[in-house]
PDB file of N, CA and C in Angstrom:
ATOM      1  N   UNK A   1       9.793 -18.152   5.472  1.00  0.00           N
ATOM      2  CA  UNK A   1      10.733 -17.483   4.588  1.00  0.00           C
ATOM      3  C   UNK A   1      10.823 -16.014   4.973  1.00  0.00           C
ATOM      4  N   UNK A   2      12.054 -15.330   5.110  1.00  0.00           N
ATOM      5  CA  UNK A   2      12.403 -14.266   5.697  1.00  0.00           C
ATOM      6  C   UNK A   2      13.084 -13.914   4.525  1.00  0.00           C
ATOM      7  N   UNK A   3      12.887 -12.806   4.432  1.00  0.00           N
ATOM      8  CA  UNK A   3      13.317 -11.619   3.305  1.00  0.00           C
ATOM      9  C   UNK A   3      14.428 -10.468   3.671  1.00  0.00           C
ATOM     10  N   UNK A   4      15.585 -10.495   3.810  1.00  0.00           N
ATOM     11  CA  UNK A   4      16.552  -8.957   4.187  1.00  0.00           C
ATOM     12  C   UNK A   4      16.685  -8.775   3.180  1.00  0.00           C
ATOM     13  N   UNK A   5      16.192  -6.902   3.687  1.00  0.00           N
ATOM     14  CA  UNK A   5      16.530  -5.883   2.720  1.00  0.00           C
ATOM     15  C   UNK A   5      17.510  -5.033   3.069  1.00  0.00           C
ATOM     16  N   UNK A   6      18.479  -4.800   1.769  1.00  0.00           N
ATOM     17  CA  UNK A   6      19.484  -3.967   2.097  1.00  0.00           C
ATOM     18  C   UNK A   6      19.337  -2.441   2.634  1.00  0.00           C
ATOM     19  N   UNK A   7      19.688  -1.364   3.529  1.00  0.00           N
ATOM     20  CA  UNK A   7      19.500  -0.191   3.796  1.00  0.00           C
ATOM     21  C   UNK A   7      18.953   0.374   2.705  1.00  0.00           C
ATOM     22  N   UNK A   8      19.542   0.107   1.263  1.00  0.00           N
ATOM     23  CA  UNK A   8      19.250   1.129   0.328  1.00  0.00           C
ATOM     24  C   UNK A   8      17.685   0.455   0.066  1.00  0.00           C
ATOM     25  N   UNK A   9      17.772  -0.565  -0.313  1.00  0.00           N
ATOM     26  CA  UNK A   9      16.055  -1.539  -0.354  1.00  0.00           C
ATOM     27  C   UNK A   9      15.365  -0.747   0.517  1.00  0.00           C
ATOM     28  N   UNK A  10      15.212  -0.825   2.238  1.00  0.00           N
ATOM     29  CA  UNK A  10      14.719  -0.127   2.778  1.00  0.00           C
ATOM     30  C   UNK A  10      14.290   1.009   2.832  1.00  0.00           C
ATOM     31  N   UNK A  11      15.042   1.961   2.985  1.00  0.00           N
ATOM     32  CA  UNK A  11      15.094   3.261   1.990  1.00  0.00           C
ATOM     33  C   UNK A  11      13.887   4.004   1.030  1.00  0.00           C
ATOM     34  N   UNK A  12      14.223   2.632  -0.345  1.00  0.00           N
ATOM     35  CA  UNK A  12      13.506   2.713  -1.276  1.00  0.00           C
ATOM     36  C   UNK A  12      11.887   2.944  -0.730  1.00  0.00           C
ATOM     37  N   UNK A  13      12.126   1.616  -0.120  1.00  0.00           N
ATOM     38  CA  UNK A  13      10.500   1.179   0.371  1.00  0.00           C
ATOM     39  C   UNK A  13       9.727   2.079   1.062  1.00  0.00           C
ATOM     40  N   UNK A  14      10.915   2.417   1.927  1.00  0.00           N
ATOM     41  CA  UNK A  14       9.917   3.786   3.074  1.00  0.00           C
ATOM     42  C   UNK A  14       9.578   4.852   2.364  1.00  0.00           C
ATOM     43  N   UNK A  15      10.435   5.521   1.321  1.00  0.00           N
ATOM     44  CA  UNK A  15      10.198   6.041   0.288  1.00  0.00           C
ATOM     45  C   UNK A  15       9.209   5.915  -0.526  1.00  0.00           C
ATOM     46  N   UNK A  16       8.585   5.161  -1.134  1.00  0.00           N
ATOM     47  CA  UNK A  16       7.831   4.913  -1.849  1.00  0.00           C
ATOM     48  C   UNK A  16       6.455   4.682  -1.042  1.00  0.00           C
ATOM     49  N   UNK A  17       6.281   4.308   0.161  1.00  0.00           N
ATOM     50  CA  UNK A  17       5.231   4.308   0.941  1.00  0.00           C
ATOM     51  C   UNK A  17       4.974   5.509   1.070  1.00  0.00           C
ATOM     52  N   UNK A  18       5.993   6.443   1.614  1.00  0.00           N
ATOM     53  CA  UNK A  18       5.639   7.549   1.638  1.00  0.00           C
ATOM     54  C   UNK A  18       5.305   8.745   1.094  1.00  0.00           C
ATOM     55  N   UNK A  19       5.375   8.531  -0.340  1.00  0.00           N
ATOM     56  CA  UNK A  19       4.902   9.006  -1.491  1.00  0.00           C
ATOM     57  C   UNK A  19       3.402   8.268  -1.632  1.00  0.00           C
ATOM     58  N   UNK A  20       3.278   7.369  -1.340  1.00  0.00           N
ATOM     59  CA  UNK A  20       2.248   6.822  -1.720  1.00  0.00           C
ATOM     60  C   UNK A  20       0.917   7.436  -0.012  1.00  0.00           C
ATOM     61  N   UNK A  21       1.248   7.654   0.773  1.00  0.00           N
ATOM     62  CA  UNK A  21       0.688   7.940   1.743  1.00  0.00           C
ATOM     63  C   UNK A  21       0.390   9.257   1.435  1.00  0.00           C
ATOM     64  N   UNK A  22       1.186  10.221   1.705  1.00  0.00           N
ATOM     65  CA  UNK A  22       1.814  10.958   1.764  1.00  0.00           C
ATOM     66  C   UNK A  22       0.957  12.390   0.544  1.00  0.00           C
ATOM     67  N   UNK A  23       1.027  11.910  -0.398  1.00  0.00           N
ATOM     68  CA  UNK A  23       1.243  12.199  -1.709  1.00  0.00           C
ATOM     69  C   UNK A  23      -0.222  11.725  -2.654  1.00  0.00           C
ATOM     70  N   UNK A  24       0.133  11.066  -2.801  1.00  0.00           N
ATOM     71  CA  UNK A  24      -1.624   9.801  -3.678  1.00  0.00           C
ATOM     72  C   UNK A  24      -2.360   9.741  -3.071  1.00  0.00           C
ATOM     73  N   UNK A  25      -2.161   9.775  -1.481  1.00  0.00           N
ATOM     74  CA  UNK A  25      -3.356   9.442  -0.568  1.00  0.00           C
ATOM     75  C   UNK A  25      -3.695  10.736  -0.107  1.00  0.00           C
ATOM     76  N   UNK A  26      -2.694  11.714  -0.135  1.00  0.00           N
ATOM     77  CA  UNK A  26      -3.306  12.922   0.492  1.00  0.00           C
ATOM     78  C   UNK A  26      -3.762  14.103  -0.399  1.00  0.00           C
ATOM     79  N   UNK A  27      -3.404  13.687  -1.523  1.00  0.00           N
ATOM     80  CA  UNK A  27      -4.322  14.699  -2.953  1.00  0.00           C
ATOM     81  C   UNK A  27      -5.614  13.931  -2.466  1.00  0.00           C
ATOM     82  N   UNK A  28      -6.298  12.438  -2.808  1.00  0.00           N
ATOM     83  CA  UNK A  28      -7.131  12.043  -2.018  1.00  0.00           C
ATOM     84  C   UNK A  28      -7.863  12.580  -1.418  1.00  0.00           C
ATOM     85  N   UNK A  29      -7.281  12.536  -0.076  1.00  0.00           N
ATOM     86  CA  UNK A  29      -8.062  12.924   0.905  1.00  0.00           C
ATOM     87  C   UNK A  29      -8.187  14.611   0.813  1.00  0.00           C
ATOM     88  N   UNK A  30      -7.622  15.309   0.100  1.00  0.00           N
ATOM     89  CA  UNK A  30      -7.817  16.811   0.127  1.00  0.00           C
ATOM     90  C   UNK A  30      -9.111  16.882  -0.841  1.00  0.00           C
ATOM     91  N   UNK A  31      -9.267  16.282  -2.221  1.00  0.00           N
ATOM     92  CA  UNK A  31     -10.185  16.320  -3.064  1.00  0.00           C
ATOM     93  C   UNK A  31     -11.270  15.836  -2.512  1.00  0.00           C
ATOM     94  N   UNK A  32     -11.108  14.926  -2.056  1.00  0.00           N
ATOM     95  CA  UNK A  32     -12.544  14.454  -0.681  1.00  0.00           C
ATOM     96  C   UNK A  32     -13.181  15.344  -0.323  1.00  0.00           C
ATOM     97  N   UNK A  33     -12.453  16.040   0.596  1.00  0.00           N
ATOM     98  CA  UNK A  33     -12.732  17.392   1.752  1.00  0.00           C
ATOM     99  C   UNK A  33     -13.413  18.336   0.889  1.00  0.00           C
ATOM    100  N   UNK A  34     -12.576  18.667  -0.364  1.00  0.00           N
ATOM    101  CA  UNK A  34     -12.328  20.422  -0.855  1.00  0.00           C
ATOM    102  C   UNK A  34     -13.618  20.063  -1.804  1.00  0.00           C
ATOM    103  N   UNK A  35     -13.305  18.708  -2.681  1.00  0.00           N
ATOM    104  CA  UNK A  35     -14.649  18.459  -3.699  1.00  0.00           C
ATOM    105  C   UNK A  35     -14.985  17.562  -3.935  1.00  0.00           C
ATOM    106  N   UNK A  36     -16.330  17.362  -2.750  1.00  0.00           N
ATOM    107  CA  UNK A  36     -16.795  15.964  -2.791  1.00  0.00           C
ATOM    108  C   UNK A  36     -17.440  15.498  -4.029  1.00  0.00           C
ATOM    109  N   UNK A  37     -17.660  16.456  -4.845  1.00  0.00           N
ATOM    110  CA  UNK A  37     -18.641  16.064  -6.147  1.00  0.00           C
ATOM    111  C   UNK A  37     -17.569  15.480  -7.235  1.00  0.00           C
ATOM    112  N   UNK A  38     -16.442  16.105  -6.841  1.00  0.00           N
ATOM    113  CA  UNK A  38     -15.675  14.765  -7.763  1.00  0.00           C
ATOM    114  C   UNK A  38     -15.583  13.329  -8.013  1.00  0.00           C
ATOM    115  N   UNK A  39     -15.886  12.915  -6.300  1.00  0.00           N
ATOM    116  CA  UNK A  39     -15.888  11.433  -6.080  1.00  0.00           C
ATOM    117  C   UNK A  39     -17.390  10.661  -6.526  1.00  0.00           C
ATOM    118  N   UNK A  40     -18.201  11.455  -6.046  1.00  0.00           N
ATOM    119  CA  UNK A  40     -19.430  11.284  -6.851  1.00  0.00           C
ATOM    120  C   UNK A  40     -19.491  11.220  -8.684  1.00  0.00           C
ATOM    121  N   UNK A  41     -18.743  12.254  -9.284  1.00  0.00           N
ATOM    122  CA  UNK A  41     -18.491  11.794 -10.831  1.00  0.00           C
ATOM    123  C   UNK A  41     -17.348  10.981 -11.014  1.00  0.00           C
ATOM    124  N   UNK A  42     -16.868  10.730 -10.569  1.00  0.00           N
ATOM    125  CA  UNK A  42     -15.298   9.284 -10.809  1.00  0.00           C
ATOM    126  C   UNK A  42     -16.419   7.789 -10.358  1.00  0.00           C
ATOM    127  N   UNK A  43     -17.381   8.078  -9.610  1.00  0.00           N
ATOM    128  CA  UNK A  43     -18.497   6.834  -9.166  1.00  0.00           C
ATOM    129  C   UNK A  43     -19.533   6.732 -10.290  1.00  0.00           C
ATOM    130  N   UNK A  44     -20.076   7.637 -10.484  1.00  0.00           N
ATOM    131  CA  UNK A  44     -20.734   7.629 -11.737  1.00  0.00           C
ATOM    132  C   UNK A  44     -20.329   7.067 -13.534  1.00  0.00           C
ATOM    133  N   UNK A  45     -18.552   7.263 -13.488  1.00  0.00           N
ATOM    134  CA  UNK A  45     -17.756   7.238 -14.728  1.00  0.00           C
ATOM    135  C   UNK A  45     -17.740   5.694 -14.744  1.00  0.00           C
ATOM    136  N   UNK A  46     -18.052   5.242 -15.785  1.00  0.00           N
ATOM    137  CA  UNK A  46     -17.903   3.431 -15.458  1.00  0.00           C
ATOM    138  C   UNK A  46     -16.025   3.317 -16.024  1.00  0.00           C
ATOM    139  N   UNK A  47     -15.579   4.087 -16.145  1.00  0.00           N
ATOM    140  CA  UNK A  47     -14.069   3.964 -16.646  1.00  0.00           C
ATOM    141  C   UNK A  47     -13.159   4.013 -15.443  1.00  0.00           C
ATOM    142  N   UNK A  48     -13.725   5.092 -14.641  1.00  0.00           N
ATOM    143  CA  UNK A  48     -13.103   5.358 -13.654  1.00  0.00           C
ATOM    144  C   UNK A  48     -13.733   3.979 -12.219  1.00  0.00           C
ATOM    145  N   UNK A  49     -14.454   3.866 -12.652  1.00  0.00           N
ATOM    146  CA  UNK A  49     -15.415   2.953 -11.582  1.00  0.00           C
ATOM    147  C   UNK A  49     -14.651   1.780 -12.092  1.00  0.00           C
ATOM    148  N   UNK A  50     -14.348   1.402 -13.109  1.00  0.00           N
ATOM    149  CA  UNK A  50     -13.725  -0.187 -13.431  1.00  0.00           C
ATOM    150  C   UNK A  50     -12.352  -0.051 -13.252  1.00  0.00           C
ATOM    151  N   UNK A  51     -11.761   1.099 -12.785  1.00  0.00           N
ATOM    152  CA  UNK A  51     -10.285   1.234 -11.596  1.00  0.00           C
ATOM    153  C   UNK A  51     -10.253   0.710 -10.736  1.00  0.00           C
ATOM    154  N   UNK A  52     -11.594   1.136  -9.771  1.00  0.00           N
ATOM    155  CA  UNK A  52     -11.806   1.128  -8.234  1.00  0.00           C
ATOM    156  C   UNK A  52     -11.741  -0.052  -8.360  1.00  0.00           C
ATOM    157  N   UNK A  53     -12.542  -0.696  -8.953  1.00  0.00           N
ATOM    158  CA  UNK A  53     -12.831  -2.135  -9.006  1.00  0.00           C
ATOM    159  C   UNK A  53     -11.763  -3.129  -8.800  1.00  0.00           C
ATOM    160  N   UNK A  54     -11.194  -2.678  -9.995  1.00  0.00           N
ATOM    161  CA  UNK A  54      -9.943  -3.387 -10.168  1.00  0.00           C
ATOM    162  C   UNK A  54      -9.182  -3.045  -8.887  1.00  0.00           C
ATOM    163  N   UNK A  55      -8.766  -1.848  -8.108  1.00  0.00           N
ATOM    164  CA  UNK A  55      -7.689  -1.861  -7.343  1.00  0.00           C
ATOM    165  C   UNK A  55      -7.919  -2.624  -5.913  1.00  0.00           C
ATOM    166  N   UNK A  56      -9.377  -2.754  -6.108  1.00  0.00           N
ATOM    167  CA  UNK A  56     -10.205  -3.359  -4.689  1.00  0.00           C
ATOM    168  C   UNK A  56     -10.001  -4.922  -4.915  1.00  0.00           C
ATOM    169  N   UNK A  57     -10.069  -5.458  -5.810  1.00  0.00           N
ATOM    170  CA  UNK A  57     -10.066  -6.960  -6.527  1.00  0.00           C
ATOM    171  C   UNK A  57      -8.458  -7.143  -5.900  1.00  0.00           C
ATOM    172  N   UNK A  58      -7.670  -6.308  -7.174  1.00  0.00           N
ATOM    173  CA  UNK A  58      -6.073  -6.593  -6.514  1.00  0.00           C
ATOM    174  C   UNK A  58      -5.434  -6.589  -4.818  1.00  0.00           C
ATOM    175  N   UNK A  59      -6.207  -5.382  -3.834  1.00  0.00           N
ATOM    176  CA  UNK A  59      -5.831  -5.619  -3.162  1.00  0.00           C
ATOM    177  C   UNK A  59      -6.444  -6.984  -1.949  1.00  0.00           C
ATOM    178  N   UNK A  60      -7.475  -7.259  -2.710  1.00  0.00           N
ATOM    179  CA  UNK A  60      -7.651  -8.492  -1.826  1.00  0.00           C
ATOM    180  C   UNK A  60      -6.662  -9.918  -2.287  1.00  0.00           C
ATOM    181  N   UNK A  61      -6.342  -9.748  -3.608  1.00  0.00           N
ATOM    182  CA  UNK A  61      -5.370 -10.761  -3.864  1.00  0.00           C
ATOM    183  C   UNK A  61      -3.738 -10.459  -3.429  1.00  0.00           C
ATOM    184  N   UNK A  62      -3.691  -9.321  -3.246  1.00  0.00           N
ATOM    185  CA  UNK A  62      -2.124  -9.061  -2.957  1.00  0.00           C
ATOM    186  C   UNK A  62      -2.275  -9.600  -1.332  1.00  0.00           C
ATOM    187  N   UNK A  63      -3.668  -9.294  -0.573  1.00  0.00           N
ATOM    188  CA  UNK A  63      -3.452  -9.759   0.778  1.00  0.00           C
ATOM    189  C   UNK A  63      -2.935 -11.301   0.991  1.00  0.00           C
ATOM    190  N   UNK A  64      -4.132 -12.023   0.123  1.00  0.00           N
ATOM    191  CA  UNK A  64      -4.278 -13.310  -0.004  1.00  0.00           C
ATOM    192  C   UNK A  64      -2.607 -14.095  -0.426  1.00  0.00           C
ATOM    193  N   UNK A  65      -2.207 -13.212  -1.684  1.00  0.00           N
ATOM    194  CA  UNK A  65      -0.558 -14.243  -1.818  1.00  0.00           C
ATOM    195  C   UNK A  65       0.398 -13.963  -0.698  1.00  0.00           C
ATOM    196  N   UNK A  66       0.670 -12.333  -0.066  1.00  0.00           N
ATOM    197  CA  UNK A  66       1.053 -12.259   0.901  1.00  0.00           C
ATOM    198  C   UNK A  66       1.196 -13.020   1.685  1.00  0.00           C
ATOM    199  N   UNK A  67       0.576 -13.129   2.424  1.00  0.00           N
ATOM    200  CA  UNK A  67      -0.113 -14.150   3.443  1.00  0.00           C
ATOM    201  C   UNK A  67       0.174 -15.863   3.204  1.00  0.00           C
ATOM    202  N   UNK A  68       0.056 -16.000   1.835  1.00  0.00           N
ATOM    203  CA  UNK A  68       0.329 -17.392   1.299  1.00  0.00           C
ATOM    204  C   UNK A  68       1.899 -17.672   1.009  1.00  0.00           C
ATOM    205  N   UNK A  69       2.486 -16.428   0.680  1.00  0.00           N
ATOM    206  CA  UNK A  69       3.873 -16.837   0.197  1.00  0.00           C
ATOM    207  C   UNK A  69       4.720 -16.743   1.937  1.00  0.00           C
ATOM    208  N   UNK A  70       4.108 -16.056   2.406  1.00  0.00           N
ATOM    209  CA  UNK A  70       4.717 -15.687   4.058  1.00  0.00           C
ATOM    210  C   UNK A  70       5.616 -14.236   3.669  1.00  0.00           C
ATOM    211  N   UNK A  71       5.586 -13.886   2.688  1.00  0.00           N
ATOM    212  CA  UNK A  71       6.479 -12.430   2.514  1.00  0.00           C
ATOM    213  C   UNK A  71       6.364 -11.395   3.795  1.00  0.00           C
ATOM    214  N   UNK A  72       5.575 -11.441   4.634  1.00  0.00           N
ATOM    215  CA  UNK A  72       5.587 -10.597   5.363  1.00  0.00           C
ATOM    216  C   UNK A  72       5.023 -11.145   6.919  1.00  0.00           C
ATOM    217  N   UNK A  73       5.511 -10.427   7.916  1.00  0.00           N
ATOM    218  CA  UNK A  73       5.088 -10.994   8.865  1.00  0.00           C
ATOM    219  C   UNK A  73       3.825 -10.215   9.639  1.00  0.00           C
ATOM    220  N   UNK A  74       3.225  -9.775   9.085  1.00  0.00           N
ATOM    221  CA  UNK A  74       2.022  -9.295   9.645  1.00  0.00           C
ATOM    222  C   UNK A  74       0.444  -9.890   8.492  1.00  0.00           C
ATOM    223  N   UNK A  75      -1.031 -10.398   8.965  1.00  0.00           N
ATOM    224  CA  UNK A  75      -1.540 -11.014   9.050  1.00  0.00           C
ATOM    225  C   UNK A  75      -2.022 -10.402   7.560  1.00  0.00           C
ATOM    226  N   UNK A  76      -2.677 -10.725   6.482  1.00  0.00           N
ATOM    227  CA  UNK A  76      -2.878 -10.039   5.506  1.00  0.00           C
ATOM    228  C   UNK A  76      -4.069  -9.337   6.124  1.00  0.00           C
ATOM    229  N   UNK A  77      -4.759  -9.220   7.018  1.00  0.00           N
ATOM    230  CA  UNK A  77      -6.163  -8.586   7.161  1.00  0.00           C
ATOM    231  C   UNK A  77      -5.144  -7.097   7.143  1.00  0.00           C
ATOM    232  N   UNK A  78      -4.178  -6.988   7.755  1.00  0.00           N
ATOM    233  CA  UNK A  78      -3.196  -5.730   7.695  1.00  0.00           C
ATOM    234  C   UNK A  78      -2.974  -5.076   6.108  1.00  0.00           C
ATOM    235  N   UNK A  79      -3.435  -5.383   5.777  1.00  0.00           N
ATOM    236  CA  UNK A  79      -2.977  -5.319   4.526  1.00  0.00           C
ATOM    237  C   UNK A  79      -4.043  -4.675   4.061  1.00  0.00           C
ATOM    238  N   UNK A  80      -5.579  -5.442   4.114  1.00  0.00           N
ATOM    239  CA  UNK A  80      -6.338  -4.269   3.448  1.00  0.00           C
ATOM    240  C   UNK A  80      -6.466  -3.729   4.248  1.00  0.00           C
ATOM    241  N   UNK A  81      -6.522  -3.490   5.610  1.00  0.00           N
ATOM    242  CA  UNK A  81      -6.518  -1.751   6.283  1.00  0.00           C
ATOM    243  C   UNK A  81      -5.660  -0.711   6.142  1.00  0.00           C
ATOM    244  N   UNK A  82      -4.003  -1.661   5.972  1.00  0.00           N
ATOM    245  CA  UNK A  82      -3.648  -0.817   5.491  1.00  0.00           C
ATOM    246  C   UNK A  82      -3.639   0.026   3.745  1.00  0.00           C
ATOM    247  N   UNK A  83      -4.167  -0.636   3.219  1.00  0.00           N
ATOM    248  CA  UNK A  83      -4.262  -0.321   2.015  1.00  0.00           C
ATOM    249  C   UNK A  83      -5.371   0.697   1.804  1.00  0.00           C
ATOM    250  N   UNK A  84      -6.722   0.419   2.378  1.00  0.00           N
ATOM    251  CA  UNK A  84      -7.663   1.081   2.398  1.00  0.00           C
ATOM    252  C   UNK A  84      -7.215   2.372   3.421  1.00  0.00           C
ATOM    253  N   UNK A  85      -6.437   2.051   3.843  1.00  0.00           N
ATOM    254  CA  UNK A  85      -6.411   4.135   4.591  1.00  0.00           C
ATOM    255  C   UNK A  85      -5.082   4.811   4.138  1.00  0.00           C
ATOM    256  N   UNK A  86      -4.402   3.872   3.091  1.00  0.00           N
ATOM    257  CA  UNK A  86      -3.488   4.491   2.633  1.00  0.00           C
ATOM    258  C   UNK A  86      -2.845   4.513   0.947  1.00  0.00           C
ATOM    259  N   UNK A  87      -3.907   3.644   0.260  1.00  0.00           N
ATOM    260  CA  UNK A  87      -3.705   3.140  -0.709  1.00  0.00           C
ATOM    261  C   UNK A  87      -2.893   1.615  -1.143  1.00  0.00           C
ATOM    262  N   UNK A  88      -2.630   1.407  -1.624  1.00  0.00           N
ATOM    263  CA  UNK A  88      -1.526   0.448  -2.527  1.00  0.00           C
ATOM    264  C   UNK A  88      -0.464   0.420  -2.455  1.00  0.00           C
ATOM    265  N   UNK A  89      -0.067   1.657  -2.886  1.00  0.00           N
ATOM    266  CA  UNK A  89       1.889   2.223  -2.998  1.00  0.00           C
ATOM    267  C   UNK A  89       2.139   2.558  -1.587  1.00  0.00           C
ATOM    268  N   UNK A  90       1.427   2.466  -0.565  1.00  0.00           N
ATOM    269  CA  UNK A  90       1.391   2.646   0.715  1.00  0.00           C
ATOM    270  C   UNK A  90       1.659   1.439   1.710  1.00  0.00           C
ATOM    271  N   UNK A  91       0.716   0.264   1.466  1.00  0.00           N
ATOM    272  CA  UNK A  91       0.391  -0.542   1.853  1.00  0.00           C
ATOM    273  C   UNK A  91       1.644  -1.792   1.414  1.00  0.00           C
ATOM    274  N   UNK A  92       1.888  -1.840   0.568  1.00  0.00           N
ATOM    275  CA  UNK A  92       2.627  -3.029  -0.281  1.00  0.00           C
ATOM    276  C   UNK A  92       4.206  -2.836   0.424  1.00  0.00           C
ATOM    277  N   UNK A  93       4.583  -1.470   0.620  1.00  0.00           N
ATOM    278  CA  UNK A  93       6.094  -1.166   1.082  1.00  0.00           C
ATOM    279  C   UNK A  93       5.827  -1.090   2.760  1.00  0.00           C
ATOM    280  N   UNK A  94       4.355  -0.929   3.148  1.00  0.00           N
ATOM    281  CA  UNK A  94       4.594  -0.965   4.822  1.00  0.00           C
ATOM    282  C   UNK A  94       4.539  -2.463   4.920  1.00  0.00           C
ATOM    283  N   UNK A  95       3.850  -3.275   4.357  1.00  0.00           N
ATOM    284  CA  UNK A  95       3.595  -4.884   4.922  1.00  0.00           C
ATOM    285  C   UNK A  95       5.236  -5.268   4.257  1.00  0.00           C
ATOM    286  N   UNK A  96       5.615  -5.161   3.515  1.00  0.00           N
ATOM    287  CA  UNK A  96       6.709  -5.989   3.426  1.00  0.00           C
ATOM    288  C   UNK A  96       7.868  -5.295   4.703  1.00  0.00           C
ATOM    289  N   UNK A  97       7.614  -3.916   5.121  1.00  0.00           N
ATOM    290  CA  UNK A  97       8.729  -3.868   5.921  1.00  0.00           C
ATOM    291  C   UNK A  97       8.399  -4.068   7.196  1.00  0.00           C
ATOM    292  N   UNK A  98       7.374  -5.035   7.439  1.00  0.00           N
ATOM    293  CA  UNK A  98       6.441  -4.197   9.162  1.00  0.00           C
ATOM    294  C   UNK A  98       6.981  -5.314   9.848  1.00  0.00           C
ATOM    295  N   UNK A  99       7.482  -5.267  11.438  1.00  0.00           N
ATOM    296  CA  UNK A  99       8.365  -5.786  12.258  1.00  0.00           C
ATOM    297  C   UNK A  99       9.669  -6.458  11.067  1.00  0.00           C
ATOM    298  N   UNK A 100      10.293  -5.851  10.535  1.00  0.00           N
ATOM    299  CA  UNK A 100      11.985  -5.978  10.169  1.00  0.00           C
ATOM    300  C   UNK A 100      12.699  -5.415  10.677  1.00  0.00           C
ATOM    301  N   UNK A 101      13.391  -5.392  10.948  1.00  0.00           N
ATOM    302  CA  UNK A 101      14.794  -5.375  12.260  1.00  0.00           C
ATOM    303  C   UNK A 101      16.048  -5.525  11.036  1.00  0.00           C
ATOM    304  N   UNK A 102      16.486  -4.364  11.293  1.00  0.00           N
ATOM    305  CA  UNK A 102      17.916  -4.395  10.232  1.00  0.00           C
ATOM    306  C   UNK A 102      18.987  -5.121  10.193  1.00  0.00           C
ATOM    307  N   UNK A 103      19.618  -5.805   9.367  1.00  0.00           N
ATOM    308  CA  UNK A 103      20.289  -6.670   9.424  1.00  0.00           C
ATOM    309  C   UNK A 103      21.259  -6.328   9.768  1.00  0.00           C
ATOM    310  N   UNK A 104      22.326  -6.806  11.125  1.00  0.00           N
ATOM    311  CA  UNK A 104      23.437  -5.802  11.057  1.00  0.00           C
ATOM    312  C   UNK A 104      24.345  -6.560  10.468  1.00  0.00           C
ATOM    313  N   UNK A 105      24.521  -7.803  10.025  1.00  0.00           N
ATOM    314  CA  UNK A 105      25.298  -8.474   9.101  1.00  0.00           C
ATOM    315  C   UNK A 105      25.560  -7.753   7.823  1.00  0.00           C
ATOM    316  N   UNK A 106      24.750  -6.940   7.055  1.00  0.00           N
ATOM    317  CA  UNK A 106      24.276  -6.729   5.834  1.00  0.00           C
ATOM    318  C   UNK A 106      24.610  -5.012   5.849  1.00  0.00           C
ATOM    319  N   UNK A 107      24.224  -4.526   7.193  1.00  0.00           N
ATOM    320  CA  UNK A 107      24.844  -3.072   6.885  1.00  0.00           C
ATOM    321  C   UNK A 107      26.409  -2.597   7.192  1.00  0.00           C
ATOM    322  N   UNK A 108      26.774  -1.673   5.976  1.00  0.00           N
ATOM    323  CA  UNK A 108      27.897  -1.840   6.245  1.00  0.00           C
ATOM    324  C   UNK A 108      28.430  -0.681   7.214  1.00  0.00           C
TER     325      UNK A 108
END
């Protein structure tokens, strides 16, 4: 099963990855760098710790239906790497667009 997305779909998606890279992942990675003792108290917080949890749980299931529904043509192991070096909102809009080739039927 093959999925075309319209330019503006596309768009969206690269968009939103790239906010999610970009943006979520790179406050991230700056708070990392600038203050590591944050990540150490968000590890310590069991509120904040039952996030991680959760987003680590989800992204092994988003790999797993991926992969099962065929939505995308790259292998779900892609999926948590990409997720893990880029987040979620990163990961979810690169695997659904990764090797798509624009439809030229569809653009106008």
């Amino acid at each position: 099963m093959t999925t075309a997305y319209s330019p503006r779909e596309r768009l969206a998606l690269m968009i939103v990855g790239a906010i999610g890279l970009v943006g979520l992942n790179g406050v991230f990675i700056y708070a990392l760098v600038a203050r590591p003792d944050l990540l150490r108290a968000a590890l310590a917080n069991p509120v904040s710790l039952a996030f991680i949890v959760e987003a680590l749980i989800l992204m092994v299931m988003l790999a797993y239906l991926f992969a099962k529904w065929k939505v995308a043509r790259a292998p779900g192991g892609w999926f948590v790497i990409l997720a893990l070096v880029g987040g979620l909102v990163f990961a979810v809009p690169a695997i659904l667009l990764w090797g798509l080739r624009a439809d030229p039927a569809r653009d106008p």
